[in-house]
Protein backbone atom coordinates (compact mmCIF):
# COMPACT_ATOMS: atom_id res chain seq x y z
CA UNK A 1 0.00 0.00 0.00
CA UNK A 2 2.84 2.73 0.79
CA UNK A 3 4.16 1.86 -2.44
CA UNK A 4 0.65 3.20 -4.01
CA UNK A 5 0.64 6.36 -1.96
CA UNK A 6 4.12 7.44 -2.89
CA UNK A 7 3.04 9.08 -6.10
CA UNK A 8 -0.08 10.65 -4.58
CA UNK A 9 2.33 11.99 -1.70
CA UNK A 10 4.73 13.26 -4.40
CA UNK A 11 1.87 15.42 -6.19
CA UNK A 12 1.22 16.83 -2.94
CA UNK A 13 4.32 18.03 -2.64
CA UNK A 14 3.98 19.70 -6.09
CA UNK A 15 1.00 21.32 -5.27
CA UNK A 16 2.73 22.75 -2.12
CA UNK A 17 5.25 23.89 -3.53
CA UNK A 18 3.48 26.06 -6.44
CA UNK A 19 1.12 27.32 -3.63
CA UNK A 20 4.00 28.82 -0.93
CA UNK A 21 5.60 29.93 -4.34
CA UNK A 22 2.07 32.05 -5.35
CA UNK A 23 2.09 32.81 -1.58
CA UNK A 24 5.30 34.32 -1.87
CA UNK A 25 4.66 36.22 -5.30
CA UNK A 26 1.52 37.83 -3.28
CA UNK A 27 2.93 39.25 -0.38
CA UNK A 28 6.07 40.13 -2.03
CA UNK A 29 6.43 44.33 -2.12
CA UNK A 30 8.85 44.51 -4.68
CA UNK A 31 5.97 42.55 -7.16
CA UNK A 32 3.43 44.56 -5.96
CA UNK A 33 5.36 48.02 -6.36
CA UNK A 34 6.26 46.69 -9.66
CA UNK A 35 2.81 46.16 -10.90
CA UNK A 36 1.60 49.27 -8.93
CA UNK A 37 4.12 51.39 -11.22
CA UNK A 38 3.51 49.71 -14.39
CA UNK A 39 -0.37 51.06 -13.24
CA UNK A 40 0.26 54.69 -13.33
CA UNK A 41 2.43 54.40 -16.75
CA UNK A 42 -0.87 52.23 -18.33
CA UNK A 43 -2.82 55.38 -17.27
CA UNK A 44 -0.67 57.88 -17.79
CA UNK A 45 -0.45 56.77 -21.48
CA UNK A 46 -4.11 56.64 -21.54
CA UNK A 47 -4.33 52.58 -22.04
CA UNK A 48 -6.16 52.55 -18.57
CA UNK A 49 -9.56 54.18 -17.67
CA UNK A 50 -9.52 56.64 -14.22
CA UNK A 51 -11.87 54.48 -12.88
CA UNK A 52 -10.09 50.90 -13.76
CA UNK A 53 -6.96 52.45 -12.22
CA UNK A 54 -9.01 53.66 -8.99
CA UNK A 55 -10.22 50.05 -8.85
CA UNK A 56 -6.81 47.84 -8.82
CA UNK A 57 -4.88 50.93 -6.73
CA UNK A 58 -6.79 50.14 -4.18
CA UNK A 59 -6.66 46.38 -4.62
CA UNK A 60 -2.71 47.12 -4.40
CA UNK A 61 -2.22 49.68 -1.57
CA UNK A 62 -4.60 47.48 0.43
CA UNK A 63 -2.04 44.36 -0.98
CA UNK A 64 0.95 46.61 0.67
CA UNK A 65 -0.53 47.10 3.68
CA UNK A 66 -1.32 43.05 4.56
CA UNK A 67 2.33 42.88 3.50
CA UNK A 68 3.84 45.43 5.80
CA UNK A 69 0.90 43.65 8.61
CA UNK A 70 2.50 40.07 7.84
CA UNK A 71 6.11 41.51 8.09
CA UNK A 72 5.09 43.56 12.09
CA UNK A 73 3.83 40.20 12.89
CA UNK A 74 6.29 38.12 11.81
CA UNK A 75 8.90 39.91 13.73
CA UNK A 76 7.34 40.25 17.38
């Protein structure tokens, strides 16, 4: 039977891995203030409506601030 379970248990690892790697990727500021300058150029060259931009600044200042959060907690 364990020798059944091994590839299951391998797969599991996979999956692990990708999702502390996407975990990463989403708390990671230098991402975030990557994609939050690439925002203002997208509507500073008018590819990006006021409104859209209002929308997913939001989304990423509010991304920043669970980051810093995660970061105060992670060091007490």
């Amino acid at each position: 039977m364990g020798l059944l379970s091994l590839p299951c248990r391998g797969l599991l690892r996979v999956f692990e891995e990708i999702a502390e790697r996407a975990e990463r990727e989403l708390y990671s500021d230098e991402a975030t203030m990557a994609e939050l300058t690439e925002l203002y150029a997208r509507l500073e060259s008018g590819a990006l409506a006021e409104e859209a931009f209002g929308r997913r600044e939001a989304e990423l200042v509010e991304r920043l601030e669970e980051i810093e959060a995660r970061r105060r907690t992670s060091r007490a």
